[in-house]
N, C-alpha and C. Protein backbone atom coordinates (compact mmCIF):
# COMPACT_ATOMS: atom_id res chain seq x y z
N UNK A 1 66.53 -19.86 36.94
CA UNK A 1 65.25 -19.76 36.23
C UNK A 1 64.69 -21.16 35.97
N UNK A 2 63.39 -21.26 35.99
CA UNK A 2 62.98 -22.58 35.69
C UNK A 2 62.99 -23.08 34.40
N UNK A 3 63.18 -24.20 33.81
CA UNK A 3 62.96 -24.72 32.37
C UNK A 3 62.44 -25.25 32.32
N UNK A 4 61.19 -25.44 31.42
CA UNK A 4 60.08 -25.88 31.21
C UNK A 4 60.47 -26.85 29.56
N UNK A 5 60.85 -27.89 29.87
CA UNK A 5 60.82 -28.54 28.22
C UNK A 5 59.88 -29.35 27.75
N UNK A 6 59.37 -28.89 26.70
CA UNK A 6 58.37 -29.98 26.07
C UNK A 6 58.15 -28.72 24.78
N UNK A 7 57.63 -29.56 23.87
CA UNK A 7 56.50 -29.04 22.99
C UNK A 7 55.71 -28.05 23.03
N UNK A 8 55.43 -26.79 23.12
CA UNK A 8 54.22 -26.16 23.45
C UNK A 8 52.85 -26.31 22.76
N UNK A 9 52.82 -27.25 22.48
CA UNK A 9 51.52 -27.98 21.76
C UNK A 9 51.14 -28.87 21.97
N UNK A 10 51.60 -29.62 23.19
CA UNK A 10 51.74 -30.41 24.25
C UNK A 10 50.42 -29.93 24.89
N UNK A 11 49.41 -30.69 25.19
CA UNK A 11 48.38 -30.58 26.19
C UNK A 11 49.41 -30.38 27.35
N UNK A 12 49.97 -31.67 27.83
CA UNK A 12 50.87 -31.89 29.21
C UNK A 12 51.59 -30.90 29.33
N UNK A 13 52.40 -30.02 28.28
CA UNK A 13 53.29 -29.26 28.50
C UNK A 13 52.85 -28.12 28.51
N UNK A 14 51.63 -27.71 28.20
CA UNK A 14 50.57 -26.37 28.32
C UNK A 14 50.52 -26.53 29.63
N UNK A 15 50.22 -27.74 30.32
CA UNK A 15 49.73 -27.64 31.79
C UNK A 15 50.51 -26.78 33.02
N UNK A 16 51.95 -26.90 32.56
CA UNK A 16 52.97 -26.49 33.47
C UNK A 16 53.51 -25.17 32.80
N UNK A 17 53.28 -24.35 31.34
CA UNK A 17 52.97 -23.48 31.12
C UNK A 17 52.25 -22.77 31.90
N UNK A 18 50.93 -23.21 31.44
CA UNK A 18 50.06 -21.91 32.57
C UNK A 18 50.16 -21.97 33.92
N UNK A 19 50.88 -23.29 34.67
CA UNK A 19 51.06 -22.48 35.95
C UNK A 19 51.71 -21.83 36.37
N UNK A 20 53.04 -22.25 35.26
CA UNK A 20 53.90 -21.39 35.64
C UNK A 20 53.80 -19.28 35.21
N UNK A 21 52.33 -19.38 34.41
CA UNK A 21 52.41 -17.73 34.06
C UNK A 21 51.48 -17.39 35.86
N UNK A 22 50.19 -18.54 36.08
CA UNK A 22 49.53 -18.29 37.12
C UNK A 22 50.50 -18.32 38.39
N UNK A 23 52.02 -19.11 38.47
CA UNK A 23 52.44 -18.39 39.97
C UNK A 23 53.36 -17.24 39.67
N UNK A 24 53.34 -16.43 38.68
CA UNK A 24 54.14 -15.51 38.46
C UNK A 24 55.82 -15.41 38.39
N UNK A 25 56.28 -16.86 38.27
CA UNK A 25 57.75 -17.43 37.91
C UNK A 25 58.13 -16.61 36.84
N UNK A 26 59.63 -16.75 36.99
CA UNK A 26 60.53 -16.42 35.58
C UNK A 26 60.64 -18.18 34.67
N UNK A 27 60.15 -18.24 33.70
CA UNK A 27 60.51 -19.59 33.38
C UNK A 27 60.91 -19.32 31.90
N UNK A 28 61.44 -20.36 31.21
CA UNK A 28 61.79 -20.23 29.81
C UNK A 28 61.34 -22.46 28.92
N UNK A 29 60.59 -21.70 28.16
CA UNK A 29 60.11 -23.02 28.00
C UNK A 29 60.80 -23.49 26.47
N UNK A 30 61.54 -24.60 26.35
CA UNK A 30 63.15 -25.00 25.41
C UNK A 30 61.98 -26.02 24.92
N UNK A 31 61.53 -25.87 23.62
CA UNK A 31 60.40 -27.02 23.11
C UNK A 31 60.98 -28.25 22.20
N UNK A 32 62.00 -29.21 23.08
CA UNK A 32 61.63 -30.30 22.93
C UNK A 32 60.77 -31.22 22.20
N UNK A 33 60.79 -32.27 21.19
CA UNK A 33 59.68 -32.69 20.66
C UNK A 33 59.02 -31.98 19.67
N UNK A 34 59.75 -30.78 19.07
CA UNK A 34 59.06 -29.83 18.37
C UNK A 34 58.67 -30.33 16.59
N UNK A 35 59.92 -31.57 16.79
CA UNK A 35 60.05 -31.74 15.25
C UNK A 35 61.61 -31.09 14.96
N UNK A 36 62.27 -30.27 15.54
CA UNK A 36 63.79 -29.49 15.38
C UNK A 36 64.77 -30.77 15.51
N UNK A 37 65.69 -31.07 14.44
CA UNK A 37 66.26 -32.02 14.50
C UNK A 37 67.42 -32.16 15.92
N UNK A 38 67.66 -31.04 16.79
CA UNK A 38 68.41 -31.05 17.45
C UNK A 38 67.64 -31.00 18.97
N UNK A 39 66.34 -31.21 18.87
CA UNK A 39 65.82 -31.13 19.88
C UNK A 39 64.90 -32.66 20.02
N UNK A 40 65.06 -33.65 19.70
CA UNK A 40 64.53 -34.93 19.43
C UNK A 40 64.78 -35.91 20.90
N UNK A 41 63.71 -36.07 21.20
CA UNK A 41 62.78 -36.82 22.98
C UNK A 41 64.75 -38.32 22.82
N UNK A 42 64.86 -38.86 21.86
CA UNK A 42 65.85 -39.31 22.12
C UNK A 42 67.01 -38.96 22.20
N UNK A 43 67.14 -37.96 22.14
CA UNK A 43 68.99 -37.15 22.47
C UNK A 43 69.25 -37.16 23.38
N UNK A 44 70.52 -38.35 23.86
CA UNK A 44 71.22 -38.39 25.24
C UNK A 44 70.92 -37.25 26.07
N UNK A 45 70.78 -35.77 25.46
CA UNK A 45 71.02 -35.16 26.62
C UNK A 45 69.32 -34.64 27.12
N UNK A 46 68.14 -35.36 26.36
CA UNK A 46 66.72 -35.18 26.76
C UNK A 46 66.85 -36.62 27.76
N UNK A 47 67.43 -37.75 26.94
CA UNK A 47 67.24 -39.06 27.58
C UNK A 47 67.81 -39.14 29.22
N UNK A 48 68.97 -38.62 29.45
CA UNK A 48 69.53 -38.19 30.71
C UNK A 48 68.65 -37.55 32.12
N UNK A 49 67.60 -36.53 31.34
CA UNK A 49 66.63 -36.04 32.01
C UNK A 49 65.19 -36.70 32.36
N UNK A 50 64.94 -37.73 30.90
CA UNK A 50 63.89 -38.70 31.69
C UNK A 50 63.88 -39.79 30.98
N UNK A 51 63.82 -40.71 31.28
CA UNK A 51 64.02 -41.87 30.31
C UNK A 51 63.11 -42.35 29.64
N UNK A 52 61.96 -41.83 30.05
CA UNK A 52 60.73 -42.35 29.59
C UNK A 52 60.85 -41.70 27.78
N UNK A 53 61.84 -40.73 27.73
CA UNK A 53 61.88 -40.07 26.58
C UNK A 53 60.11 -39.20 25.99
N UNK A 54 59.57 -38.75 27.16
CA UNK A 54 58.37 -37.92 26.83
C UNK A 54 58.22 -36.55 27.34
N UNK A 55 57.42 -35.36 27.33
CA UNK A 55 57.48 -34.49 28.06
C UNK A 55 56.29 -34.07 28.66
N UNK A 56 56.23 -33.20 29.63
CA UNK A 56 57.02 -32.34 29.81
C UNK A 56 58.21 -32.35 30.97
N UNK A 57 59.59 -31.91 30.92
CA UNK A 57 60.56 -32.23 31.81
C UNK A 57 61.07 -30.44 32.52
N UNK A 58 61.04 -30.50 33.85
CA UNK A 58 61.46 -29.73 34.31
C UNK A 58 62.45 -29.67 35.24
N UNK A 59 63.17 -28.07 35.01
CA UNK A 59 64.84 -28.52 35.92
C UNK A 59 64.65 -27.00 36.49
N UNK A 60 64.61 -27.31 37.94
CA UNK A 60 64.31 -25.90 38.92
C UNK A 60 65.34 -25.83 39.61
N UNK A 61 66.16 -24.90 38.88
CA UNK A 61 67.38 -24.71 39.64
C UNK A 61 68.19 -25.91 39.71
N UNK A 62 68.19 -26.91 39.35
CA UNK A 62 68.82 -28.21 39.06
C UNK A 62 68.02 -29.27 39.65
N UNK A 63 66.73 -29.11 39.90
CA UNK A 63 65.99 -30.35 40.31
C UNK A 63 64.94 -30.60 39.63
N UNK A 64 65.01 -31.72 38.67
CA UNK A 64 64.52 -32.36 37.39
C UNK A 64 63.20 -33.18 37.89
N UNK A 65 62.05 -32.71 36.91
CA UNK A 65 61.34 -33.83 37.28
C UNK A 65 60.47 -33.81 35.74
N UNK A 66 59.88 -35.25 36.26
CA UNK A 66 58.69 -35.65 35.01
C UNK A 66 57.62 -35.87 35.92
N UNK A 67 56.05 -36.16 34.74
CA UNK A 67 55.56 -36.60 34.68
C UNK A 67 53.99 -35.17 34.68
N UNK A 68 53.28 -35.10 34.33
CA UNK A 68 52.94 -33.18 34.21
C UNK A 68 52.10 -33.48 35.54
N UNK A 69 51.39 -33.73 36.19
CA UNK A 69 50.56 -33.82 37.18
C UNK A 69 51.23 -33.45 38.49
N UNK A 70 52.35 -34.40 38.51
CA UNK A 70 53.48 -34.66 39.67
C UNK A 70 54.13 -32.87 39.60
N UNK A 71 54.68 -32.81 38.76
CA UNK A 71 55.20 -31.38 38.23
C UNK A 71 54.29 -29.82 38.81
N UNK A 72 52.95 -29.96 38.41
CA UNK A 72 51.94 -29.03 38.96
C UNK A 72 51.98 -28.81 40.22
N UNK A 73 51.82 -30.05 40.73
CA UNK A 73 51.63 -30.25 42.50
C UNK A 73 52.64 -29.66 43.16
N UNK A 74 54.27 -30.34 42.65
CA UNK A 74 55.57 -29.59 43.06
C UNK A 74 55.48 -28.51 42.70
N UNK A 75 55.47 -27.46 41.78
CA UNK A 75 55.29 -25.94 41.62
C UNK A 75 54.13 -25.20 42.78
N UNK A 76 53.74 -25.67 42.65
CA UNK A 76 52.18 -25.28 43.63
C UNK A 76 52.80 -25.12 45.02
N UNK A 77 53.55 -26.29 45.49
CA UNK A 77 53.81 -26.51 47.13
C UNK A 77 55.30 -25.70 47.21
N UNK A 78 56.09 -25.55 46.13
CA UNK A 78 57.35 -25.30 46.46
C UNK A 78 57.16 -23.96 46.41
N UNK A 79 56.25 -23.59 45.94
CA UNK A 79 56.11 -22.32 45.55
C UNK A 79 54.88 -21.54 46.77
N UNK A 80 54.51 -22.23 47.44
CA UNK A 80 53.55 -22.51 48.82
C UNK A 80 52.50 -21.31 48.39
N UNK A 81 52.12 -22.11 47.30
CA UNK A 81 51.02 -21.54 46.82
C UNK A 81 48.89 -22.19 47.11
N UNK A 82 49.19 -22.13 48.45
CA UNK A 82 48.11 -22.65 49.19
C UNK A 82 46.22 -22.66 48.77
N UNK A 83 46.56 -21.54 47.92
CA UNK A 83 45.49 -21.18 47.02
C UNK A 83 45.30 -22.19 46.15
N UNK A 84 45.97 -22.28 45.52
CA UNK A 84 45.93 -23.59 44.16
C UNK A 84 46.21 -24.81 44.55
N UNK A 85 46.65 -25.26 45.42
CA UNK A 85 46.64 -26.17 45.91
C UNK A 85 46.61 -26.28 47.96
N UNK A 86 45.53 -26.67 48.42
CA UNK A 86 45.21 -26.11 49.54
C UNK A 86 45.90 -27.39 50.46
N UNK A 87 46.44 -27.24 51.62
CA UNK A 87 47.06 -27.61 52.78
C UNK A 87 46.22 -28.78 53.38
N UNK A 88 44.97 -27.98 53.86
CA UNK A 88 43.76 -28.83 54.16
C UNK A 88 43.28 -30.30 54.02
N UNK A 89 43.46 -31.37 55.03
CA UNK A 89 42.85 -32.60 53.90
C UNK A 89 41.82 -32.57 53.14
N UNK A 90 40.59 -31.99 53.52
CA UNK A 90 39.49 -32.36 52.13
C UNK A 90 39.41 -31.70 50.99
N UNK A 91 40.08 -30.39 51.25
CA UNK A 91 40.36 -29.36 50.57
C UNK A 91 41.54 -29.90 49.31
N UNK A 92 42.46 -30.57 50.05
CA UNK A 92 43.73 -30.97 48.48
C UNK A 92 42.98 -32.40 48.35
N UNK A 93 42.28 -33.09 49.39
CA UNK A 93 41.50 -34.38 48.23
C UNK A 93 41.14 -34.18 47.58
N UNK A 94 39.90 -33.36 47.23
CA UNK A 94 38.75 -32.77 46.74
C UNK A 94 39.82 -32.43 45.05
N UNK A 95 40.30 -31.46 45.09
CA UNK A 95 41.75 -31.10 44.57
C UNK A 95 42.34 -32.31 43.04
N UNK A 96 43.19 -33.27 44.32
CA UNK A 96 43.56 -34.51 43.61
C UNK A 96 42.66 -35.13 42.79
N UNK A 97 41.59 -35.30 43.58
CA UNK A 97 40.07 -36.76 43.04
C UNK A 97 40.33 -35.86 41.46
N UNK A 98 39.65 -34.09 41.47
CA UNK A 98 39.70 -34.09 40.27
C UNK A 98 40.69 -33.56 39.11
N UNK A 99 42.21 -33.35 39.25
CA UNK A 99 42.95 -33.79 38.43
C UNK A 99 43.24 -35.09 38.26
N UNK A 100 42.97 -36.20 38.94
CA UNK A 100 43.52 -37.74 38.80
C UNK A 100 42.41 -37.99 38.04
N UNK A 101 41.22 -37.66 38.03
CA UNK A 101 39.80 -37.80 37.36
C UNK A 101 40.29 -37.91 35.72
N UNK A 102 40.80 -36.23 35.74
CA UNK A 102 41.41 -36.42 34.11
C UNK A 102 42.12 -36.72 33.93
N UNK A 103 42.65 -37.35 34.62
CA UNK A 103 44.03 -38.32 33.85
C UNK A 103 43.21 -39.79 33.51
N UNK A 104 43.40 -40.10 34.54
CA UNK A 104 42.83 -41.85 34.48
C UNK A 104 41.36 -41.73 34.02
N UNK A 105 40.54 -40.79 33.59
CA UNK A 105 39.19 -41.37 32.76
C UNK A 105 38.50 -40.18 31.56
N UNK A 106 38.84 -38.96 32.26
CA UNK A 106 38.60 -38.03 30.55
C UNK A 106 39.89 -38.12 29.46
N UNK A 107 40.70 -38.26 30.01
CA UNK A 107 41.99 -38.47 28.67
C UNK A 107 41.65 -39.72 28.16
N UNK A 108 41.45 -41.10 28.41
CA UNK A 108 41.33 -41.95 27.65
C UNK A 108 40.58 -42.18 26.87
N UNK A 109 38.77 -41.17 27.20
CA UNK A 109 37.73 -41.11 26.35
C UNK A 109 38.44 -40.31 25.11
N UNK A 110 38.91 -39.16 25.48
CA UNK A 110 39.15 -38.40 24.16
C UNK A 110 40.39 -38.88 23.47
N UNK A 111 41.17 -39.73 23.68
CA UNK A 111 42.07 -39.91 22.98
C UNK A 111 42.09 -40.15 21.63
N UNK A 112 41.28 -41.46 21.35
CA UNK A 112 41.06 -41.65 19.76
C UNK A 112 40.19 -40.71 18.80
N UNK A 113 39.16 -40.15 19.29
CA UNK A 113 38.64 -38.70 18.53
C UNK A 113 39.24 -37.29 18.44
N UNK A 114 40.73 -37.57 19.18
CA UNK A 114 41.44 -36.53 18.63
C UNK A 114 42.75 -36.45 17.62
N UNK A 115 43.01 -38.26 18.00
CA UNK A 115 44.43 -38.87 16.89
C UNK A 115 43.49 -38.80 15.82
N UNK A 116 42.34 -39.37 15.71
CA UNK A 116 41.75 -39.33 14.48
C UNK A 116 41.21 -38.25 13.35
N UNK A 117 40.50 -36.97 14.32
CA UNK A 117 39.98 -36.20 13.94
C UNK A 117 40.70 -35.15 13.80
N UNK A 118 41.51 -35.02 14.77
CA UNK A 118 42.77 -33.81 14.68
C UNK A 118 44.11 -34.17 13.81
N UNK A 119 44.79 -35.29 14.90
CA UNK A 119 46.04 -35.67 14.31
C UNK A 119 46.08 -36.30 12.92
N UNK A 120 44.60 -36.97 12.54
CA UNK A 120 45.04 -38.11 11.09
C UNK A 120 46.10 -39.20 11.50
N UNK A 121 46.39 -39.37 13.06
CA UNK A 121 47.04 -40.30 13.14
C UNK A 121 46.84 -41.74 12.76
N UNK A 122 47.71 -42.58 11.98
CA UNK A 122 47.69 -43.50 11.32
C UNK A 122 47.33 -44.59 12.86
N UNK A 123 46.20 -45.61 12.01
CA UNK A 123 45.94 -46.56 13.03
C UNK A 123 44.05 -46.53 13.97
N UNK A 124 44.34 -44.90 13.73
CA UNK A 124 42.82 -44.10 14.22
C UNK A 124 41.81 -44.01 13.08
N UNK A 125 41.88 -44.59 12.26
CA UNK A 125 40.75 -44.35 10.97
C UNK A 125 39.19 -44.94 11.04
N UNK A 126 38.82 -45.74 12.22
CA UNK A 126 37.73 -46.61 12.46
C UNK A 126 36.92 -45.70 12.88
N UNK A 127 35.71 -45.31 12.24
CA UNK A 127 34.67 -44.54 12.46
C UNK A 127 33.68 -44.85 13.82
N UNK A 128 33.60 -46.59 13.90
CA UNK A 128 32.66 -46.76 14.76
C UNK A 128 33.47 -46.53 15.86
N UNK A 129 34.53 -46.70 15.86
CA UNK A 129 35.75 -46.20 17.11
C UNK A 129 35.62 -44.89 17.51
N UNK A 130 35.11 -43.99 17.02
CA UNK A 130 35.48 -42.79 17.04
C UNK A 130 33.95 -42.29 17.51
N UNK A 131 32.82 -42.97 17.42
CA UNK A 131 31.99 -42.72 17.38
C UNK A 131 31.63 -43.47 19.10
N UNK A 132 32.25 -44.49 19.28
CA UNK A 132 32.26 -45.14 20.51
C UNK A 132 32.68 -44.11 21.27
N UNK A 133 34.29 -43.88 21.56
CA UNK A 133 34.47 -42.99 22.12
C UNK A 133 34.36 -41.56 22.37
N UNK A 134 33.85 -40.70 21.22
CA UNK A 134 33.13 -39.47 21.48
C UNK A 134 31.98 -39.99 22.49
N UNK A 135 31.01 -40.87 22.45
CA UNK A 135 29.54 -40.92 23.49
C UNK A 135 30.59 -40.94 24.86
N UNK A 136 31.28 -42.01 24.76
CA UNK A 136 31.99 -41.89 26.44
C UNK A 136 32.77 -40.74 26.79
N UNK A 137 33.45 -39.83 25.88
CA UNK A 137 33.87 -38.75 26.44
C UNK A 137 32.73 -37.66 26.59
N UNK A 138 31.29 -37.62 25.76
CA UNK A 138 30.34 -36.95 26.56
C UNK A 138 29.80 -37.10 27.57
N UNK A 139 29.82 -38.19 27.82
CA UNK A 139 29.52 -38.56 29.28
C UNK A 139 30.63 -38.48 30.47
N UNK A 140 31.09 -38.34 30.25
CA UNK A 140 32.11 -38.05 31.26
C UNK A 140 32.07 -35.79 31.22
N UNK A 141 31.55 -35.30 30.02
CA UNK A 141 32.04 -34.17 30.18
C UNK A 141 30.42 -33.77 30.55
N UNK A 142 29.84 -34.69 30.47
CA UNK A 142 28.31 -34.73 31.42
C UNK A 142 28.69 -34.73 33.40
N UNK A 143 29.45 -35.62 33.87
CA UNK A 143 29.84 -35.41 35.11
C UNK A 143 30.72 -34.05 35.78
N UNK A 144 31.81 -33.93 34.75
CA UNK A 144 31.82 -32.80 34.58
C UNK A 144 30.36 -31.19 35.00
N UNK A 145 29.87 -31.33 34.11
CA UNK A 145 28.63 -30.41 34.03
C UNK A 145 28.13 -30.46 35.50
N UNK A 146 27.58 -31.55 36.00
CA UNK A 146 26.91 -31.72 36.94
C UNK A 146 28.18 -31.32 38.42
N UNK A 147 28.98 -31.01 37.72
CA UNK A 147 30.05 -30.86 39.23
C UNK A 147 29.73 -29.23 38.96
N UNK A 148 29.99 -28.78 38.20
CA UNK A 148 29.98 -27.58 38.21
C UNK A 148 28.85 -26.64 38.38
N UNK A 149 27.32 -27.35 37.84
CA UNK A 149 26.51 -26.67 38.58
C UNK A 149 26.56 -26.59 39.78
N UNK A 150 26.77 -28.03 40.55
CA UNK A 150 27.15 -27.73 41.97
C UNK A 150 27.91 -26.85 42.17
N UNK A 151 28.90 -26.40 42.05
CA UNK A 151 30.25 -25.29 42.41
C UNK A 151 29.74 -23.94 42.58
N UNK A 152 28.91 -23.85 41.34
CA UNK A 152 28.76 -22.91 40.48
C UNK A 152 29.97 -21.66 40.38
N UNK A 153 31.38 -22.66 39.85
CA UNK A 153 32.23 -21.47 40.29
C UNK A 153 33.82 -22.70 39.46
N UNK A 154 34.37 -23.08 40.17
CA UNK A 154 35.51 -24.02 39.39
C UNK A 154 35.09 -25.90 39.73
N UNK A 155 36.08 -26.32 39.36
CA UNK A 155 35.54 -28.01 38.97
C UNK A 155 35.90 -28.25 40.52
N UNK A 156 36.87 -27.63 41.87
CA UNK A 156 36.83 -28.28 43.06
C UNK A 156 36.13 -27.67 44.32
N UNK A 157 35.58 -26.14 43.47
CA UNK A 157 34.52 -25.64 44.40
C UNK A 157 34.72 -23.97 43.64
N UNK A 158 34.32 -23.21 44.71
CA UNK A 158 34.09 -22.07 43.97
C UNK A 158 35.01 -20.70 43.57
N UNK A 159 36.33 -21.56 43.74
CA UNK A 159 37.35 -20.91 43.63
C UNK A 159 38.45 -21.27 42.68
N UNK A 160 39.32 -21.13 41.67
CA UNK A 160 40.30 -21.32 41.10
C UNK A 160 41.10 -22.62 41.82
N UNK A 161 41.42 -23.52 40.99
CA UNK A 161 42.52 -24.13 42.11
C UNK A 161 43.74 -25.19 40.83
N UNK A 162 44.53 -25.75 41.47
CA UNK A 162 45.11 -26.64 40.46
C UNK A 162 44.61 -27.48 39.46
N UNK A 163 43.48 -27.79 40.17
CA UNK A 163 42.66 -28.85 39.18
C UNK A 163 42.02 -28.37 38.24
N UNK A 164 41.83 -27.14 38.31
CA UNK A 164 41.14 -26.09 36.77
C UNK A 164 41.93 -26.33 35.73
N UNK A 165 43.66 -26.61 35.88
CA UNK A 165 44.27 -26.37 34.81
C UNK A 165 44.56 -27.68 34.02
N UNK A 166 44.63 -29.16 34.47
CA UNK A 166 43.91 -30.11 33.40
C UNK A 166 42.70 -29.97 33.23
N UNK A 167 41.89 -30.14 33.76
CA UNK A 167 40.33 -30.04 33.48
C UNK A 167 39.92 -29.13 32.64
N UNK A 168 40.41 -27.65 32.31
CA UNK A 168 40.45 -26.72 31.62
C UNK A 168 40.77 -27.13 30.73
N UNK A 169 41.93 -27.72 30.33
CA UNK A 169 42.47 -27.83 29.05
C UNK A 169 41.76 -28.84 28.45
N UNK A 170 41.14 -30.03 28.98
CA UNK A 170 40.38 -30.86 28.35
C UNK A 170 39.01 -30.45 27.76
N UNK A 171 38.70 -29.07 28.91
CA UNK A 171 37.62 -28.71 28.10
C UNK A 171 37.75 -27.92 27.08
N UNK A 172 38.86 -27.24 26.74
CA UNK A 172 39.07 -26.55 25.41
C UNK A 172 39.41 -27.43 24.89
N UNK A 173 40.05 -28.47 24.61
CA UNK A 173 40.18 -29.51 23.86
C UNK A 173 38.88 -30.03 23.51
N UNK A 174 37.58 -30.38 24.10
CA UNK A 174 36.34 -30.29 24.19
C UNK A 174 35.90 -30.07 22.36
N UNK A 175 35.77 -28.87 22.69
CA UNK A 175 35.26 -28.06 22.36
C UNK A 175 35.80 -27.54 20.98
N UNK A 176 37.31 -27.88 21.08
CA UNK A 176 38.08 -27.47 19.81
C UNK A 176 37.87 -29.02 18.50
N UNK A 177 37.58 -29.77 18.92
CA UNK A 177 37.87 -31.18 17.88
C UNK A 177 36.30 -31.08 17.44
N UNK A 178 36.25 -31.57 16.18
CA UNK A 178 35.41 -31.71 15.60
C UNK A 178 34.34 -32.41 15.96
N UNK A 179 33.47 -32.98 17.05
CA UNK A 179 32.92 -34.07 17.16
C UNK A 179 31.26 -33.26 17.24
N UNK A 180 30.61 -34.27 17.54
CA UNK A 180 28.74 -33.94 17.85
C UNK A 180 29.04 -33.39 19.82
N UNK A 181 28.62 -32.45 19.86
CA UNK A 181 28.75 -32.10 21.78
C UNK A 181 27.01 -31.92 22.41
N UNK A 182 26.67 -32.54 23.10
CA UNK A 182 25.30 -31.68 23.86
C UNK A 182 25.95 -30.60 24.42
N UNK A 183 24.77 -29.40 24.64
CA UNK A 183 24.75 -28.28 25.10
C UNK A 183 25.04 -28.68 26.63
N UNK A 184 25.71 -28.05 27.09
CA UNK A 184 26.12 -28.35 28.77
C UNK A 184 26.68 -27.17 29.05
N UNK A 185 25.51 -26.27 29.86
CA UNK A 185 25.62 -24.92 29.87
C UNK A 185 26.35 -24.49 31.03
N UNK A 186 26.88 -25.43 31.75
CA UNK A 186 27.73 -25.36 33.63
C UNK A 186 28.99 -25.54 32.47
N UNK A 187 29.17 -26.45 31.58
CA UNK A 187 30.77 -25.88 31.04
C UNK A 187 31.02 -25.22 29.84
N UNK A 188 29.70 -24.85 28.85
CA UNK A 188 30.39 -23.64 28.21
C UNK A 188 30.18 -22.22 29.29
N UNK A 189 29.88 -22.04 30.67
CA UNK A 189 29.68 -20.89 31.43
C UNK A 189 31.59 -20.92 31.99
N UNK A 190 32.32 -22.18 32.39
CA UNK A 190 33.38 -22.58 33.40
C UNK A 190 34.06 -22.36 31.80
N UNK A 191 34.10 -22.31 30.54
CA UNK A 191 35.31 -22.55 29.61
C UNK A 191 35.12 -20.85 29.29
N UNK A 192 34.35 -20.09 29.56
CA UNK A 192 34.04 -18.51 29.59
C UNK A 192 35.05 -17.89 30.64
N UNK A 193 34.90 -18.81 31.92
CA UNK A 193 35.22 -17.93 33.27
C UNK A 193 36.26 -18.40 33.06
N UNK A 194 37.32 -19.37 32.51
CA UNK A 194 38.24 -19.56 32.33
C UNK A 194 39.11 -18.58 31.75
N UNK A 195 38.50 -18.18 30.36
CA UNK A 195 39.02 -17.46 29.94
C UNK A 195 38.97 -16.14 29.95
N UNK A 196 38.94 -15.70 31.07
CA UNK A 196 38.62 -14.47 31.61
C UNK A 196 40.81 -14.34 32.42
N UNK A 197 41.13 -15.91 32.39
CA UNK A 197 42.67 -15.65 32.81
C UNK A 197 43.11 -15.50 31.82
N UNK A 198 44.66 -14.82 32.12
CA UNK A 198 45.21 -15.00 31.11
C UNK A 198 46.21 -15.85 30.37
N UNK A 199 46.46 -16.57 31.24
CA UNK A 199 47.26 -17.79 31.62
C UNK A 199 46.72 -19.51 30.42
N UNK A 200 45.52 -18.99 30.80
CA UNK A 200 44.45 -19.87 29.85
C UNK A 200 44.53 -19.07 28.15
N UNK A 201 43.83 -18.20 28.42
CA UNK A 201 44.40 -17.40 26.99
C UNK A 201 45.50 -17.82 26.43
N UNK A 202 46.43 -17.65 27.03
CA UNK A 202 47.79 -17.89 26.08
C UNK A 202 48.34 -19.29 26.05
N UNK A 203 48.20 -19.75 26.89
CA UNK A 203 48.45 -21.78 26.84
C UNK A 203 47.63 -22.40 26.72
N UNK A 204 46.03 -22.17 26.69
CA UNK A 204 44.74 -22.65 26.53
C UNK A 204 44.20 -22.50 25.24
N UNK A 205 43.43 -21.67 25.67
CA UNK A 205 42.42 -21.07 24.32
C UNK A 205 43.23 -20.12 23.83
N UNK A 206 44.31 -20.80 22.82
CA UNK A 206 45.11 -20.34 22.02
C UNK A 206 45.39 -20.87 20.68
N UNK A 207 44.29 -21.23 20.19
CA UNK A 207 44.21 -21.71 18.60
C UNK A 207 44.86 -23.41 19.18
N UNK A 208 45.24 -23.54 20.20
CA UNK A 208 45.86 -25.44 19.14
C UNK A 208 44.74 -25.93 20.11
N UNK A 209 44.57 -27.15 19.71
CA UNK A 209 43.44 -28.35 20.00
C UNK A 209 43.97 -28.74 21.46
């Protein structure tokens, strides 16, 4: 059976949640990082599995990996799930460009308007900070918009694919933190059709931020 460890309150560790309900696996997810004193990111026997001491960490049948992006891709192919992640070169570029998109430039916009506004994390208290980075994470969930009118259907064309499931979650994250949003009617239509899965329902748009 697969093990899925992390947090389930884990953006990252939601990610490999829902794919794993979307490829129809047996998995069991051991939440790590929970705050459980016996389950703490530094316990030799989490540290053994990744050193980075973060999650989410997975062991498929005894083959361990980190890092949540890397993780998706491997479930997807091992699981030769061609749909969600397509074979094709322009088809898995297209794919990559936009999960690597949210890694390297919508996560860093939202980061501090959600330690701040959500977490109360100490260090995040600077208003004009928060106010900086909300405009740049609307603009970015402005490019967003404009991909999806194009699609008119998911963020890599008009079909479901791997890249829905960061991009998804950033947009319920979106949407869940307190901030000022323009109306951007291509992604409250794509955070609707989302949740029309159920996969999203239950690791998504499931009450946490």
């Amino acid at each position: 059976m697969l093990r899925i460890l992390g947090r389930p309150s884990s953006i990252n560790v939601r990610k490999v949640l829902w794919l794993g309900h979307e490829l129809g696996v047996p998995f069991v997810n051991e939440p790590w990082g929970d705050g459980d004193a016996s389950r703490k990111l530094d316990d030799p026997v989490f540290a053994a599995l990744n050193p980075n001491l973060m999650v989410p960490v997975i062991d498929d049948d005894g083959f361990v990996m980190w890092e949540s992006n890397s993780i998706l891709r491997y479930l997807a192919t091992s699981r030769e799930r061609t749909d969600l992640y397509p074979v094709a070169p322009h088809e898995r570029a297209r794919v990559d460009q936009w999960i690597d998109w949210q890694s390297s430039d919508l996560n860093p916009a939202w980061k501090y308007p959600f330690l701040s506004l959500v977490r109360h994390a100490p260090g995040y208290d600077d208003p004009q900070a928060v106010a900086t980075n909300t405009a740049r994470w609307n603009d970015f969930m402005r490019v967003l918009d404009r991909q999806l009118q194009t699609t008119q259907g998911f963020v890599a064309g008009d079909t479901f694919t791997l890249a829905d499931i960061p991009v998804g979650l950033s947009v319920h994250r979106w949407f869940s933190v307190p901030i000022e949003r323009p109306a951007l009617e291509a992604v409250s239509a794509y955070y609707e059709r989302l949740s029309e899965r159920e996969g999203f329902r239950r690791h998504g748009r499931n009450g946490t931020p």
